[in-house]
C-alpha atoms as a PDB file:
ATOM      1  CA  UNK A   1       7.248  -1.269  23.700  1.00  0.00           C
ATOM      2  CA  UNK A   2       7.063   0.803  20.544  1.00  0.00           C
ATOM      3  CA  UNK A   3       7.420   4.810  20.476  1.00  0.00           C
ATOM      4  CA  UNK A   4       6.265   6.298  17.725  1.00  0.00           C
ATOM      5  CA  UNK A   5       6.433   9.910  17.032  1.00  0.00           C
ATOM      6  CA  UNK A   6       4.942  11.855  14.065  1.00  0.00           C
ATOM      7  CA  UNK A   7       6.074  15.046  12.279  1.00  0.00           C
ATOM      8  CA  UNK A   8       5.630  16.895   9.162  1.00  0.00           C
ATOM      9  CA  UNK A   9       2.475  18.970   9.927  1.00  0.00           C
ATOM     10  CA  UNK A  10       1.841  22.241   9.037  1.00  0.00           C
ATOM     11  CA  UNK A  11      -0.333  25.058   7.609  1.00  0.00           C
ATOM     12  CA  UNK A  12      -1.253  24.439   3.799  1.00  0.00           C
ATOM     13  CA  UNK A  13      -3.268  26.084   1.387  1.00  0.00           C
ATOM     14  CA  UNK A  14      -5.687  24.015  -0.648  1.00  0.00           C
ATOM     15  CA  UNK A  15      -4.363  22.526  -3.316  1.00  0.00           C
ATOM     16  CA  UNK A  16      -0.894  21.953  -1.480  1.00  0.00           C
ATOM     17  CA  UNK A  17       1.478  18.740  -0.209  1.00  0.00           C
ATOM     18  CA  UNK A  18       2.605  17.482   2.728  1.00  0.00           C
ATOM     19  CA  UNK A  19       5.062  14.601   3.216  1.00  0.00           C
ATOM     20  CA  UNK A  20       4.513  13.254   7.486  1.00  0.00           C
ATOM     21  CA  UNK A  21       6.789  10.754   8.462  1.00  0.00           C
ATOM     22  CA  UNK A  22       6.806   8.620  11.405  1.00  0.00           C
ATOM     23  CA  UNK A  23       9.899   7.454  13.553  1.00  0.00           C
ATOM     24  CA  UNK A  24       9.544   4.072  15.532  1.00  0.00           C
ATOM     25  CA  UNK A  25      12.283   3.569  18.685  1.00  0.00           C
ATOM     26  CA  UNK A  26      12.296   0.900  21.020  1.00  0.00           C
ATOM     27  CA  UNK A  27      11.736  -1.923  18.589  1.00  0.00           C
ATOM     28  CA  UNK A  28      11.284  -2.636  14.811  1.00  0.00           C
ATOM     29  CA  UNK A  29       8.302  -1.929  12.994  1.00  0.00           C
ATOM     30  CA  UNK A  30       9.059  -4.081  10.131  1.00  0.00           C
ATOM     31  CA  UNK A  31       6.784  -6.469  11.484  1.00  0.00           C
ATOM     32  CA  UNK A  32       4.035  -4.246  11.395  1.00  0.00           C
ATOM     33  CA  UNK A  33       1.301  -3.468   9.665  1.00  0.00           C
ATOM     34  CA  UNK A  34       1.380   0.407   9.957  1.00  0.00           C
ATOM     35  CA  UNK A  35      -1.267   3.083   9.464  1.00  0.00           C
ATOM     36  CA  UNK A  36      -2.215   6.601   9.522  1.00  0.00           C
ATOM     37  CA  UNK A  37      -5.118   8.205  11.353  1.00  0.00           C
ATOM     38  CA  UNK A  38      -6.256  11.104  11.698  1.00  0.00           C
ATOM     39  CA  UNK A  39      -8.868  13.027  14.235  1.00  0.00           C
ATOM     40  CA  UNK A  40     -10.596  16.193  13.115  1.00  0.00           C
ATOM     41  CA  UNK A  41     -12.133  18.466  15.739  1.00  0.00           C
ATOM     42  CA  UNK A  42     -15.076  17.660  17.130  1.00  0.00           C
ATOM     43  CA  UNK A  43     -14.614  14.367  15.602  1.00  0.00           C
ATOM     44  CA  UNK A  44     -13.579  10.718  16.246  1.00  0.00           C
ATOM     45  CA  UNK A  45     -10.080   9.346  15.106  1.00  0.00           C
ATOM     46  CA  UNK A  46     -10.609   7.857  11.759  1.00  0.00           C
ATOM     47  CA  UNK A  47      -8.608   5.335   9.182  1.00  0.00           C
ATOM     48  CA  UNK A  48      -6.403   7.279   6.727  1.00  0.00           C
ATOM     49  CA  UNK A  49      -4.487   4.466   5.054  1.00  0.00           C
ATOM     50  CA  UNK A  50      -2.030   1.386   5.927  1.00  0.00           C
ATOM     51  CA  UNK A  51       0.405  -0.629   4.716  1.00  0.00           C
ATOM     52  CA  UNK A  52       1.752  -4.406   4.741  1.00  0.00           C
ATOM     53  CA  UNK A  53       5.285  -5.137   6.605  1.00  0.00           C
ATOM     54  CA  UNK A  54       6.858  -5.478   3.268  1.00  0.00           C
ATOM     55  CA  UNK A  55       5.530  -2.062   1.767  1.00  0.00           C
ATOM     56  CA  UNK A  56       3.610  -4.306  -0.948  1.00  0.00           C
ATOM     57  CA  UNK A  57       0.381  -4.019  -0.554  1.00  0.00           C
ATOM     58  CA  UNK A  58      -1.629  -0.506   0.919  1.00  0.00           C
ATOM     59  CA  UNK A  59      -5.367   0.254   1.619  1.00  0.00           C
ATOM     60  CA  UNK A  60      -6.787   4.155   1.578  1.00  0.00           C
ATOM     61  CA  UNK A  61     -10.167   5.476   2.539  1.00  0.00           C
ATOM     62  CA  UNK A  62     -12.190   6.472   0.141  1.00  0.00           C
ATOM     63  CA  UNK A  63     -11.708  10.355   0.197  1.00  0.00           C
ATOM     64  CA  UNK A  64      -7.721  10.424   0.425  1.00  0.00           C
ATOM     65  CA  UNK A  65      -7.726   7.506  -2.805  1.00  0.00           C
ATOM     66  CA  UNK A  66      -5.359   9.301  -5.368  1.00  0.00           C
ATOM     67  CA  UNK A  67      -4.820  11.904  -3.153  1.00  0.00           C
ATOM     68  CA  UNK A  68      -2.253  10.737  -0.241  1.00  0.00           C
ATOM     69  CA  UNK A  69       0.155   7.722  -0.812  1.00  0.00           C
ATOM     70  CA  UNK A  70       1.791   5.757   2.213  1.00  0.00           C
ATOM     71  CA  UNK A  71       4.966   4.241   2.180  1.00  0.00           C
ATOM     72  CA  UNK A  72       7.718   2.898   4.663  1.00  0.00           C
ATOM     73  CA  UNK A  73      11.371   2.360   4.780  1.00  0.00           C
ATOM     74  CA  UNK A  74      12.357  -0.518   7.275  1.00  0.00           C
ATOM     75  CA  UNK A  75      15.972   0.156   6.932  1.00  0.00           C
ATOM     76  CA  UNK A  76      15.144   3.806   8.909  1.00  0.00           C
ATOM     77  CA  UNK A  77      12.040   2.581  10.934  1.00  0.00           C
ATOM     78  CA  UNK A  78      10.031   4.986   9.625  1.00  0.00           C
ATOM     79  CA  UNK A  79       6.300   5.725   8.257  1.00  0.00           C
ATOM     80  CA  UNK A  80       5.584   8.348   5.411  1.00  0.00           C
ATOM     81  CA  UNK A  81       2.109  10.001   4.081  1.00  0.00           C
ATOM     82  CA  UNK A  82       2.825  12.071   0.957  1.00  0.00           C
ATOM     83  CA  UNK A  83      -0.178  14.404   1.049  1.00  0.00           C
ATOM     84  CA  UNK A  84      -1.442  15.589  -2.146  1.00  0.00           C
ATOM     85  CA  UNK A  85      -4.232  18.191  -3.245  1.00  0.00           C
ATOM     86  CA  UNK A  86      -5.160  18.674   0.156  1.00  0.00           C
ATOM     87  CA  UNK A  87      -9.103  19.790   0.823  1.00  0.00           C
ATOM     88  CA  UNK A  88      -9.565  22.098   4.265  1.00  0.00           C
ATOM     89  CA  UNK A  89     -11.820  18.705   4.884  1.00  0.00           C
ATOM     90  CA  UNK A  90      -8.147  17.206   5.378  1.00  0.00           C
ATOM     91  CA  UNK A  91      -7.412  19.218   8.386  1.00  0.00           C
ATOM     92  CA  UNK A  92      -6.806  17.273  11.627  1.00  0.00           C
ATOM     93  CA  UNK A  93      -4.205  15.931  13.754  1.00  0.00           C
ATOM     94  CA  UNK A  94      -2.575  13.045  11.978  1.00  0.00           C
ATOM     95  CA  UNK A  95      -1.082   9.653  14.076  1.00  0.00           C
ATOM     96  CA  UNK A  96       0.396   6.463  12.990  1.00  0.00           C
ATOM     97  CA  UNK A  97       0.242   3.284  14.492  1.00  0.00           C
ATOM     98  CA  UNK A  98       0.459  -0.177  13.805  1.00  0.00           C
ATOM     99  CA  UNK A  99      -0.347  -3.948  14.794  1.00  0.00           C
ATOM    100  CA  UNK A 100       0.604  -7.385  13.473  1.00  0.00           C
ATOM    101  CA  UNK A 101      -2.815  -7.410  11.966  1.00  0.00           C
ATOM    102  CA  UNK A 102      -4.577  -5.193   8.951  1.00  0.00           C
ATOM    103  CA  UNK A 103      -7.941  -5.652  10.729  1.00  0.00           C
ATOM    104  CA  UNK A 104      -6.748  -3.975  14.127  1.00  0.00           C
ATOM    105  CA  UNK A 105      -4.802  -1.312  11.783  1.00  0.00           C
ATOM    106  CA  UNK A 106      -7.900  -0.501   9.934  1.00  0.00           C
ATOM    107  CA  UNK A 107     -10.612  -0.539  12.943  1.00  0.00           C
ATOM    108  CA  UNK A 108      -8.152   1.381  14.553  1.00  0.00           C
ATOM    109  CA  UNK A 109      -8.021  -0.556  17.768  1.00  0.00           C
ATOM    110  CA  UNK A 110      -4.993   0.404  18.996  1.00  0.00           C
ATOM    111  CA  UNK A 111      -4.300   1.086  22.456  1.00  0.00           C
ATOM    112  CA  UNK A 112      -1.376   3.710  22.619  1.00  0.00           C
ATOM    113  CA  UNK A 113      -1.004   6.658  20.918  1.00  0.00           C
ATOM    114  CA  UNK A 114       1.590   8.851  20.329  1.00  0.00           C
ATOM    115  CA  UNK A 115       0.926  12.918  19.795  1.00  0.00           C
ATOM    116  CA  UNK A 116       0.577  13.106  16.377  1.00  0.00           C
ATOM    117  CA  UNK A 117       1.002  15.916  14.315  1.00  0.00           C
ATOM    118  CA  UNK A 118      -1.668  18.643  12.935  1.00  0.00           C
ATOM    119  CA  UNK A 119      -2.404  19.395   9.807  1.00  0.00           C
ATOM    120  CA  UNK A 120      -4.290  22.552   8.782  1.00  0.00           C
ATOM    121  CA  UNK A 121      -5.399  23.402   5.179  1.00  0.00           C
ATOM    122  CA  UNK A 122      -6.366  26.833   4.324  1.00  0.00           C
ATOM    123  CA  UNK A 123      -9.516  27.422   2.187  1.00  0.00           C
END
């Protein structure tokens, strides 16, 4: 079974960047179609943005489009979100996962979850 474990969070002020990568172990993730979530508080876990085995192809939601960009490097095993003009709205605790199929990665129906890593923006 996959481990995943995120990193890269921290305290921002508006306007700032983040880069959050994510580290698979136990087996490759070049398989994968891998996302990034993030859960607010008080809030559900929602869909940040994901991204085809190959790296080709990447889906956002609508209020991180031109904002955050996702990207992967098999060779390492790893996950990136390059965070961009971040809003205070952006603050949450930020996961990654993945599945063999976009339509699990983007309902999010995963069933193990790492820690993830938190991500606070200063207004």
């Amino acid at each position: 079974q996959v481990q995943l474990v995120e990193s890269g969070g921290g305290l921002v002020q508006t306007g700032g960047s983040l880069r959050l990568s994510c580290v698979g172990s136990g087996r490759t993730l070049s398989s994968y179609v891998m996302g990034w979530f993030r859960q607010a508080p008080g809030k559900e876990r929602e869909f940040v943005a994901a991204i085809s085995p190959s790296g080709g192809t990447t889906h956002y939601t609508n209020s991180v489009k031109g904002r955050f960009i996702i990207s992967r490097d098999n060779a390492k095993n790893t996950l990136y979100l390059q965070m961009n003009s971040l809003k205070p709205e952006d603050t949450a605790v930020y996961y990654c996962n993945g599945d063999p199929v976009l339509r699990v990665v983007v309902t999010g129906h995963l069933e193990v979850w790492g820690q993830g890593t938190l991500v606070t923006v200063s207004a």
